[in-house]
PDB file of N, CA and C in Angstrom:
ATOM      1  N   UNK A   1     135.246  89.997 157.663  1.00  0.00           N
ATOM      2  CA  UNK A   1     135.345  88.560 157.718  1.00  0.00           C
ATOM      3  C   UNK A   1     134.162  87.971 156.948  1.00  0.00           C
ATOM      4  N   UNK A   2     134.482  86.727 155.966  1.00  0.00           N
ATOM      5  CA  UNK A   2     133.438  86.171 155.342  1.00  0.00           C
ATOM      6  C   UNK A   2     133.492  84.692 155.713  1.00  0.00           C
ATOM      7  N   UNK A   3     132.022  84.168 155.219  1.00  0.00           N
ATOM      8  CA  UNK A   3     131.994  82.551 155.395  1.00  0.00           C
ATOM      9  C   UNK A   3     132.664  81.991 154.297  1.00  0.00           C
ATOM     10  N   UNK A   4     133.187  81.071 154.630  1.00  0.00           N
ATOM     11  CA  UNK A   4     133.455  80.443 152.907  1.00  0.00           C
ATOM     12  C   UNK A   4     132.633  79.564 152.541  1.00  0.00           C
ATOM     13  N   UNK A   5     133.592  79.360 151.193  1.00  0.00           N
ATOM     14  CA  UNK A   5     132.057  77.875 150.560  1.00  0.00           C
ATOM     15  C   UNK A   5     132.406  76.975 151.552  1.00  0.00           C
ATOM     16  N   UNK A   6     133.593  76.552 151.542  1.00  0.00           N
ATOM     17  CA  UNK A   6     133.678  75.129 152.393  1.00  0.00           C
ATOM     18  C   UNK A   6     133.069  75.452 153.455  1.00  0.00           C
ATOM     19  N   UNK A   7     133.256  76.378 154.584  1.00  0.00           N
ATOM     20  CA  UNK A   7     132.410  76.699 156.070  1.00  0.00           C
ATOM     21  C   UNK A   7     130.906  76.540 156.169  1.00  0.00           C
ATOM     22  N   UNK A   8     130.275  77.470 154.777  1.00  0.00           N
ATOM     23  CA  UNK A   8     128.931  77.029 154.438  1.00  0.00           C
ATOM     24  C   UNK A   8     128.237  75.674 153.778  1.00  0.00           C
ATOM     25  N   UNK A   9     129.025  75.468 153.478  1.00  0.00           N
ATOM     26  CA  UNK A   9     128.807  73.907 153.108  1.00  0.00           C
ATOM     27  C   UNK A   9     129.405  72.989 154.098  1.00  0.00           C
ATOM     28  N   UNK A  10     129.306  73.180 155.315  1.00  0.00           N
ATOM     29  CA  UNK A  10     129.686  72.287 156.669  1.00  0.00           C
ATOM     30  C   UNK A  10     128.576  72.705 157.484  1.00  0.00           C
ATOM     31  N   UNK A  11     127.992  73.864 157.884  1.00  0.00           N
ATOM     32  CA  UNK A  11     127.480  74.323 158.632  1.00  0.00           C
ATOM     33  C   UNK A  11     125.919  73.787 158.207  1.00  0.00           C
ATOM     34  N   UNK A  12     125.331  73.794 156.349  1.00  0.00           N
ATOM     35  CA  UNK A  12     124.676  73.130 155.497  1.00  0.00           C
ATOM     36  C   UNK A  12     124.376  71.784 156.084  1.00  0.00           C
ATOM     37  N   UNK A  13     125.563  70.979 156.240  1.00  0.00           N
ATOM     38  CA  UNK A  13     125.244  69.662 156.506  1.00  0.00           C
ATOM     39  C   UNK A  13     125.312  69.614 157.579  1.00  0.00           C
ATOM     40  N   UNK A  14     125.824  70.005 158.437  1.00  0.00           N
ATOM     41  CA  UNK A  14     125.321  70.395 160.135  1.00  0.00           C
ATOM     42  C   UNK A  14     123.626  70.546 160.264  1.00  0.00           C
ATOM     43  N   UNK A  15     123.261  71.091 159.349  1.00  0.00           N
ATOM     44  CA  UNK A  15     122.215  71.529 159.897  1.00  0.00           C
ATOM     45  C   UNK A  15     120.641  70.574 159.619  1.00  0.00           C
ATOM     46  N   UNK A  16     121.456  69.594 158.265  1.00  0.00           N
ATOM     47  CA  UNK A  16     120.754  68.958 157.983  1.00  0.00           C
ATOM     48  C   UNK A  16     120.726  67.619 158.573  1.00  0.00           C
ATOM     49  N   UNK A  17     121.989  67.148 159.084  1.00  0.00           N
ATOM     50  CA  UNK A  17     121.850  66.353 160.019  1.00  0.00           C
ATOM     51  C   UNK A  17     121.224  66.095 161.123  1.00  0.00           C
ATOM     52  N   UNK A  18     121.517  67.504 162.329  1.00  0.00           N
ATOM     53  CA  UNK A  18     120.677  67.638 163.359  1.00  0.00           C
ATOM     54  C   UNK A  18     119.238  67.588 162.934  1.00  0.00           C
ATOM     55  N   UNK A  19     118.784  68.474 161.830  1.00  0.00           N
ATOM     56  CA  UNK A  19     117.509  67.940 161.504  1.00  0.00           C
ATOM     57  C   UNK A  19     116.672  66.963 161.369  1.00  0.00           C
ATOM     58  N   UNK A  20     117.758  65.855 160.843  1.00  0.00           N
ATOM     59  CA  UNK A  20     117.511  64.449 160.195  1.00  0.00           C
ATOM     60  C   UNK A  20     117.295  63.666 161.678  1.00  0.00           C
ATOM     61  N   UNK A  21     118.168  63.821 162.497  1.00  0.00           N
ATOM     62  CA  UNK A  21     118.252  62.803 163.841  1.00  0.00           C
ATOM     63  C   UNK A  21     117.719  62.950 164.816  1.00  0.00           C
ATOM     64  N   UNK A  22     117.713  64.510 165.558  1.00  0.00           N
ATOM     65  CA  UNK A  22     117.258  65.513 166.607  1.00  0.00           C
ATOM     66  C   UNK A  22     115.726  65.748 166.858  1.00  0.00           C
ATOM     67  N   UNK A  23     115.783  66.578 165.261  1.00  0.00           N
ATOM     68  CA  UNK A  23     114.248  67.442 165.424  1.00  0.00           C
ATOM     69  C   UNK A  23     113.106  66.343 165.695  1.00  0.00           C
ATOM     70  N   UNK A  24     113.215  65.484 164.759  1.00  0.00           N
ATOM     71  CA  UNK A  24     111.925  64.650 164.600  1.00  0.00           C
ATOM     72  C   UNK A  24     111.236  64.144 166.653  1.00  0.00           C
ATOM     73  N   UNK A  25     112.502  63.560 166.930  1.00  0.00           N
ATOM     74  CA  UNK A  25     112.281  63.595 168.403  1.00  0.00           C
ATOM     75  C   UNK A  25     112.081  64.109 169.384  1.00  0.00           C
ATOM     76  N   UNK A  26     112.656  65.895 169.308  1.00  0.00           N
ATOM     77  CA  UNK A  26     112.288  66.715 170.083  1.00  0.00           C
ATOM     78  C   UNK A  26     110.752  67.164 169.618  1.00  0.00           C
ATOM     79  N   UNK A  27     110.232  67.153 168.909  1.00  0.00           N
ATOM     80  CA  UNK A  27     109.073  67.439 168.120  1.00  0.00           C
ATOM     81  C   UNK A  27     107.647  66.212 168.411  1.00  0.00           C
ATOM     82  N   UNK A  28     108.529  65.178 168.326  1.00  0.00           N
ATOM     83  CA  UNK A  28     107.344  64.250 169.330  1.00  0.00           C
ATOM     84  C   UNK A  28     107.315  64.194 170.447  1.00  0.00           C
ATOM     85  N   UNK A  29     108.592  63.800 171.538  1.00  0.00           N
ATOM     86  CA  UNK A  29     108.300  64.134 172.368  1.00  0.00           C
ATOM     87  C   UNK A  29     108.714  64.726 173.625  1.00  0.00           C
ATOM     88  N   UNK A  30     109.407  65.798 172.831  1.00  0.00           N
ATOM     89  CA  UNK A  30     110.216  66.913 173.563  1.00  0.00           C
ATOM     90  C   UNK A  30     108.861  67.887 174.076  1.00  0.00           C
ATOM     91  N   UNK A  31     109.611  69.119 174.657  1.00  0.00           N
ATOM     92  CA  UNK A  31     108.944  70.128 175.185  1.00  0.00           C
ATOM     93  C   UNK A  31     108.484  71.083 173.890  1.00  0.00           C
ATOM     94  N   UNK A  32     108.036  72.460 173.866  1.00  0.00           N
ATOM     95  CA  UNK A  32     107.052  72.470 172.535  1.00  0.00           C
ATOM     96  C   UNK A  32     108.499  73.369 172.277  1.00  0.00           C
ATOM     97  N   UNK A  33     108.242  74.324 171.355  1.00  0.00           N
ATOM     98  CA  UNK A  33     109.153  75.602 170.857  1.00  0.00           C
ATOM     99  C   UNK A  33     109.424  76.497 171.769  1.00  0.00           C
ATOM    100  N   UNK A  34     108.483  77.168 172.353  1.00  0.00           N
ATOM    101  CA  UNK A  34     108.337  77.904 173.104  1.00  0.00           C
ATOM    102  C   UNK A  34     109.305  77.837 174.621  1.00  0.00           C
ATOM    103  N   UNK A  35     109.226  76.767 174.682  1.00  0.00           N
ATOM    104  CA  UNK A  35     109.856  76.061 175.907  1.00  0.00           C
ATOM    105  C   UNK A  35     111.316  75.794 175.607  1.00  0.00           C
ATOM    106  N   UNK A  36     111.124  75.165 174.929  1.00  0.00           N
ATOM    107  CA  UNK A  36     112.800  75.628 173.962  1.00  0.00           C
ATOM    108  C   UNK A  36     113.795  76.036 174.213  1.00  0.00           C
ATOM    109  N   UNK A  37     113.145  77.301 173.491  1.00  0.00           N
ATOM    110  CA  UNK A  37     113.564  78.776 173.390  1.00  0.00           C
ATOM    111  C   UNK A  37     113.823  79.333 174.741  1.00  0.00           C
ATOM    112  N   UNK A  38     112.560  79.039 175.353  1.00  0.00           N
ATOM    113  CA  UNK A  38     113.164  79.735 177.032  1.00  0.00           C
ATOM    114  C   UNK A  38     114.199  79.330 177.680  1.00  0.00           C
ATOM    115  N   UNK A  39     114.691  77.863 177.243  1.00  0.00           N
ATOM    116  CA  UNK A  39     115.984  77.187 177.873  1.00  0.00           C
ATOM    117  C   UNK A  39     117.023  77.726 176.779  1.00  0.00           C
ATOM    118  N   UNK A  40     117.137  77.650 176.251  1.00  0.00           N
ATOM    119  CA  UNK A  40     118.150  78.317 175.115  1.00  0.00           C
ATOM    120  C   UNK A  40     118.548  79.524 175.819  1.00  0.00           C
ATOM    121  N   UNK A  41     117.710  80.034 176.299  1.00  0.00           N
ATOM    122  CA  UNK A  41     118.057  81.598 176.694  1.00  0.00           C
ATOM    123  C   UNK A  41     118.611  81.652 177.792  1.00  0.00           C
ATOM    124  N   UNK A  42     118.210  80.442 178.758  1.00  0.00           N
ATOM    125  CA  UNK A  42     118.550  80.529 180.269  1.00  0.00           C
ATOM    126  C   UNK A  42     119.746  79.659 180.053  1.00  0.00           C
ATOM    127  N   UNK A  43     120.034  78.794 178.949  1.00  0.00           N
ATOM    128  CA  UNK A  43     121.456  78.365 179.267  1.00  0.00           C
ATOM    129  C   UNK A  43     122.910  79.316 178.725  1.00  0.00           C
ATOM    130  N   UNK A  44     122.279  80.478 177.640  1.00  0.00           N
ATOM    131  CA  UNK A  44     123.051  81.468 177.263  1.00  0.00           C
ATOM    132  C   UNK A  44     123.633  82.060 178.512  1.00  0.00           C
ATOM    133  N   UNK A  45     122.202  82.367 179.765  1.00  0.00           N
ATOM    134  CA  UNK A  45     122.315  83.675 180.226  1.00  0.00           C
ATOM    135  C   UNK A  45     123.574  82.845 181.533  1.00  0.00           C
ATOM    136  N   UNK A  46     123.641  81.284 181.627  1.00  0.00           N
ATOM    137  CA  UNK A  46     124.261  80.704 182.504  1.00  0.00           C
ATOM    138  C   UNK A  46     125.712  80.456 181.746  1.00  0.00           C
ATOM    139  N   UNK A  47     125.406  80.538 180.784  1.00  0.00           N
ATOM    140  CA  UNK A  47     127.355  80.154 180.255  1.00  0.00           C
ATOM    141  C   UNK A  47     127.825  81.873 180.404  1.00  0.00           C
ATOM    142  N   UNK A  48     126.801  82.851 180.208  1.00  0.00           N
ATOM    143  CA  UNK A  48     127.999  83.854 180.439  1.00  0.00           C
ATOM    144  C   UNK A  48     128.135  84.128 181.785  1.00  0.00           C
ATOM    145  N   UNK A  49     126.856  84.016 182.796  1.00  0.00           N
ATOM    146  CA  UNK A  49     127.636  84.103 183.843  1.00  0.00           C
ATOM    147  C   UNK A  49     128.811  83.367 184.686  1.00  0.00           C
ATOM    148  N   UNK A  50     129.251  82.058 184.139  1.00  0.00           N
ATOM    149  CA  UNK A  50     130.215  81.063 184.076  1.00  0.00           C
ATOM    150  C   UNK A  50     131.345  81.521 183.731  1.00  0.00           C
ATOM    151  N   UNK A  51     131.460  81.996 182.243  1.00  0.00           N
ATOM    152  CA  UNK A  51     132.383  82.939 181.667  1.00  0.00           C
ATOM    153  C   UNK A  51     133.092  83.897 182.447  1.00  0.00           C
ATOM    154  N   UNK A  52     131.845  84.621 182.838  1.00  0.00           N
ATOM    155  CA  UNK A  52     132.386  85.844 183.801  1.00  0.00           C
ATOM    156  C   UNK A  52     132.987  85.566 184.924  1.00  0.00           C
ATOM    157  N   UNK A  53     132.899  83.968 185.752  1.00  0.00           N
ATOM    158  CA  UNK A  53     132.746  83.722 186.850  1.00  0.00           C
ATOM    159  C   UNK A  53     134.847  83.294 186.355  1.00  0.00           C
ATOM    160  N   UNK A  54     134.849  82.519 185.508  1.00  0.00           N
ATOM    161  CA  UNK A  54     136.159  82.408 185.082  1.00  0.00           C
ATOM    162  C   UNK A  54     136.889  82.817 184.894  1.00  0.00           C
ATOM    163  N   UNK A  55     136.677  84.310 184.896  1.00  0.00           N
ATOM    164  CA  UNK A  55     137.889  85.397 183.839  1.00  0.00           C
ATOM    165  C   UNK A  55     137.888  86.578 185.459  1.00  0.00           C
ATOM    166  N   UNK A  56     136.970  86.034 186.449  1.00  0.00           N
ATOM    167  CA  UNK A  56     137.360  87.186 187.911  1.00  0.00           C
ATOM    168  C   UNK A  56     138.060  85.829 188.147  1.00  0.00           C
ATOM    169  N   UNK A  57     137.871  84.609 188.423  1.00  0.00           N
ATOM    170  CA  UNK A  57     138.750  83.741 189.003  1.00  0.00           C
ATOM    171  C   UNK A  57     139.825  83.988 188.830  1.00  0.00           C
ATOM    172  N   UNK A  58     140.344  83.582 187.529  1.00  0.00           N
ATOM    173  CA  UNK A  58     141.623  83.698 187.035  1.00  0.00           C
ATOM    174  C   UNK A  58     142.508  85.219 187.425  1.00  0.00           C
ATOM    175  N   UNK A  59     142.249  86.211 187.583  1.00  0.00           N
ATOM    176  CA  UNK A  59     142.663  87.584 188.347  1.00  0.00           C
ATOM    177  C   UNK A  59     142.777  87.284 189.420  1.00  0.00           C
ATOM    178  N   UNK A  60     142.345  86.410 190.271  1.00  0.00           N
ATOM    179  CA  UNK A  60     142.460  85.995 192.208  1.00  0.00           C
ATOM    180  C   UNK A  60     144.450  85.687 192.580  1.00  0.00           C
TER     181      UNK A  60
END
């Protein structure tokens, strides 16, 4: 499987947008990187246990 131009050139301006609107604010006066990152991880580690929590439901 590959990206295409059009996909990469969406994902491009995706990225430059969030940049344009997002970063500047999380960067003044958001939490630092570090902190971030640790929520990034803890909301990964909560959508899969959600996931998981959905797919034993659905077997009940």
């Amino acid at each position: 499987m590959a990206t295409t131009t059009a996909g990469a050139a969406l994902c491009t301006g995706y990225a430059e947008v969030r940049e344009a609107l997002l970063a500047p604010s999380v960067r003044g006066k958001g939490p630092g990187e570090a902190t971030l990152s640790d929520l990034a991880a803890l909301l990964r580690t909560l959508s899969g246990y959600y996931d998981q929590a959905a797919r034993a439901a659905a077997t009940l």
